[in-house]
C-alpha atoms as a PDB file:
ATOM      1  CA  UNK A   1      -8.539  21.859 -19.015  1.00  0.00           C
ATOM      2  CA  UNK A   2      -9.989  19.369 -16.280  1.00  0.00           C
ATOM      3  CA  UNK A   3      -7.058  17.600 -14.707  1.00  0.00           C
ATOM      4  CA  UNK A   4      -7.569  14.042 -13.733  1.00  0.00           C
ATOM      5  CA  UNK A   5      -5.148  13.434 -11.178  1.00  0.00           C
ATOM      6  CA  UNK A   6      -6.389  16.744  -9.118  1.00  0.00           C
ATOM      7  CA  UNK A   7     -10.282  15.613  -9.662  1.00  0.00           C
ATOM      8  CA  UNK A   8      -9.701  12.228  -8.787  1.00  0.00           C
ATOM      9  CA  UNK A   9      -8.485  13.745  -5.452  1.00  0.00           C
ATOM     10  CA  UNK A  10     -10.972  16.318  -5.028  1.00  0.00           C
ATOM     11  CA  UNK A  11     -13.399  13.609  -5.461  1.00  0.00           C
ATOM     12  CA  UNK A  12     -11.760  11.386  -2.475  1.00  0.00           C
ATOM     13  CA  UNK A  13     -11.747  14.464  -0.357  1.00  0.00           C
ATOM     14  CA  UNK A  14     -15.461  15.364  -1.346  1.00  0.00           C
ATOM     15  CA  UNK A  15     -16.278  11.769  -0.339  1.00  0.00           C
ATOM     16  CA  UNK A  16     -14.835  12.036   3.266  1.00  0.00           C
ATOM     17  CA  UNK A  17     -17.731  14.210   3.661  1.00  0.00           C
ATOM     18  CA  UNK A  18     -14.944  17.380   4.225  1.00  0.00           C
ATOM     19  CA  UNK A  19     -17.212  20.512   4.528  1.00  0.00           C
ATOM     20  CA  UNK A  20     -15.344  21.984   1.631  1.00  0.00           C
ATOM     21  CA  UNK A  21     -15.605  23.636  -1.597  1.00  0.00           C
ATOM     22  CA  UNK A  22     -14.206  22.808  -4.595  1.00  0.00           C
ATOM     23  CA  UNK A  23     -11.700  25.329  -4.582  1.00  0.00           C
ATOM     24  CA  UNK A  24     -10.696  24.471  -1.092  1.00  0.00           C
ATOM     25  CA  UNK A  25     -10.776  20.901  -2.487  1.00  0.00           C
ATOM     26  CA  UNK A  26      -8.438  21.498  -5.153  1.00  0.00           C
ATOM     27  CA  UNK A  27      -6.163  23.605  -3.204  1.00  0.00           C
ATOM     28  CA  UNK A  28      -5.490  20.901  -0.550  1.00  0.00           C
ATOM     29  CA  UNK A  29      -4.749  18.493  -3.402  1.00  0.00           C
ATOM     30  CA  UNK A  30      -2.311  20.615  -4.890  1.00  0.00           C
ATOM     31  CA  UNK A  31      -0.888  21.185  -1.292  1.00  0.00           C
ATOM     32  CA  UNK A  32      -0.438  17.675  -1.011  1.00  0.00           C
ATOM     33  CA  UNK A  33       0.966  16.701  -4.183  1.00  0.00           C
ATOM     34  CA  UNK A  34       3.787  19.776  -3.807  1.00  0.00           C
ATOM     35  CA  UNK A  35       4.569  18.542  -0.311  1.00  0.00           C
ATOM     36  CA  UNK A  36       5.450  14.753  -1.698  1.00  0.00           C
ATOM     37  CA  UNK A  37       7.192  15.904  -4.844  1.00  0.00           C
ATOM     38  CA  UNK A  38      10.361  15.480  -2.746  1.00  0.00           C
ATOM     39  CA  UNK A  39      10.958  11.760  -1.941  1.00  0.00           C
ATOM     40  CA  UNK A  40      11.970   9.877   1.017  1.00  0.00           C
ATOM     41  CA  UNK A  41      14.741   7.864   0.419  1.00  0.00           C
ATOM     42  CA  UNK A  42      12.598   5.127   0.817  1.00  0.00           C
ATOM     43  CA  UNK A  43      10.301   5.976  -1.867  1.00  0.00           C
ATOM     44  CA  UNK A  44      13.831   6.849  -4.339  1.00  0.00           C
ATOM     45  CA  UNK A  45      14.734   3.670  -3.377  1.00  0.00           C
ATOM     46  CA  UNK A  46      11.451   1.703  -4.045  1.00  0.00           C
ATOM     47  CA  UNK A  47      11.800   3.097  -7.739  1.00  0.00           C
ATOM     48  CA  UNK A  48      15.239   1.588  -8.248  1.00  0.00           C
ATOM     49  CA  UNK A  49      17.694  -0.734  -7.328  1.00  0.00           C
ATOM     50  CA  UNK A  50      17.235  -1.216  -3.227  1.00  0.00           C
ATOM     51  CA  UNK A  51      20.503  -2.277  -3.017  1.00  0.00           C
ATOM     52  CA  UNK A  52      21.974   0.865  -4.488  1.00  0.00           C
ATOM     53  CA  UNK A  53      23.511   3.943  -2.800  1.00  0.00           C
ATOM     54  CA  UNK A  54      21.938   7.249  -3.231  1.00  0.00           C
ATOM     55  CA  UNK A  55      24.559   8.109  -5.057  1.00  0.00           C
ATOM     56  CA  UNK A  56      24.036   5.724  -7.774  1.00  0.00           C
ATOM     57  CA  UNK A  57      22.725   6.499 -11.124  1.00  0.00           C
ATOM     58  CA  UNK A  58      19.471   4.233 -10.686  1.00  0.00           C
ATOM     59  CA  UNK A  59      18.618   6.349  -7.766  1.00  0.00           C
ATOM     60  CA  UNK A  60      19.139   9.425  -9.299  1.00  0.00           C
ATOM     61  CA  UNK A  61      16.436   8.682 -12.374  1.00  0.00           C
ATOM     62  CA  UNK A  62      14.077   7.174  -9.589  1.00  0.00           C
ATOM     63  CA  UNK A  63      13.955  10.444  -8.089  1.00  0.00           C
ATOM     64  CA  UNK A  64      13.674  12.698 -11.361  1.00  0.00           C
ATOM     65  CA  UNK A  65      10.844  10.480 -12.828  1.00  0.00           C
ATOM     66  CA  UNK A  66       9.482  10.830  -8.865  1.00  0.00           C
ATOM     67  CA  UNK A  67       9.767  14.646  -9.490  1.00  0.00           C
ATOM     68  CA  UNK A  68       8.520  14.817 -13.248  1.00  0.00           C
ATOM     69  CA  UNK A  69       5.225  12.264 -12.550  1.00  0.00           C
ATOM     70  CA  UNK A  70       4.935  14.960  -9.350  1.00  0.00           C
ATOM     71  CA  UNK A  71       4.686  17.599 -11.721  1.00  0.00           C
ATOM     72  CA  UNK A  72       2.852  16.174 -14.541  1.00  0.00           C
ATOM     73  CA  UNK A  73       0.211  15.555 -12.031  1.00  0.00           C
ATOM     74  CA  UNK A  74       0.284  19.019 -10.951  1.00  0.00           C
ATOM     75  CA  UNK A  75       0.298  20.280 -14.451  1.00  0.00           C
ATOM     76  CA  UNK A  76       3.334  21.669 -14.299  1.00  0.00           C
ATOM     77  CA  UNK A  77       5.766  19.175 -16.159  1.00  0.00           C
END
């Protein structure tokens, strides 16, 4: 089943006129996506309450739905 997320990508990689195939297209995206599935603490804190501690609850969901959208993306969630 076609993936939208990872063909969306592939396409923005095929457009940058990369001399690549589309398995070596798909294979970067998925590199990519698994190397961002862990946050910055930025990013965890950009999905909840700024003012927060990492610590905090709010944080904590910020960086599971980070994780699971990660993964759904991937296919894997």
């Amino acid at each position: 089943m076609p993936n939208p997320i990872i063909e969306r990508a592939m396409q923005a990689i095929h457009d940058c006129e990369c001399l690549l195939d589309a398995e070596e297209c798909e294979m970067l995206v998925r590199a990519v996506l698994r190397a961002i599935r862990e946050p910055s603490e930025g990013i965890i804190k950009a999905g909840s309450d700024p003012s927060c501690d990492l610590a905090e609850v709010g944080q904590l969901d910020a960086l599971l739905t980070w994780q699971s959208m990660i993964d759904a993306a991937l296919g894997e969630g």
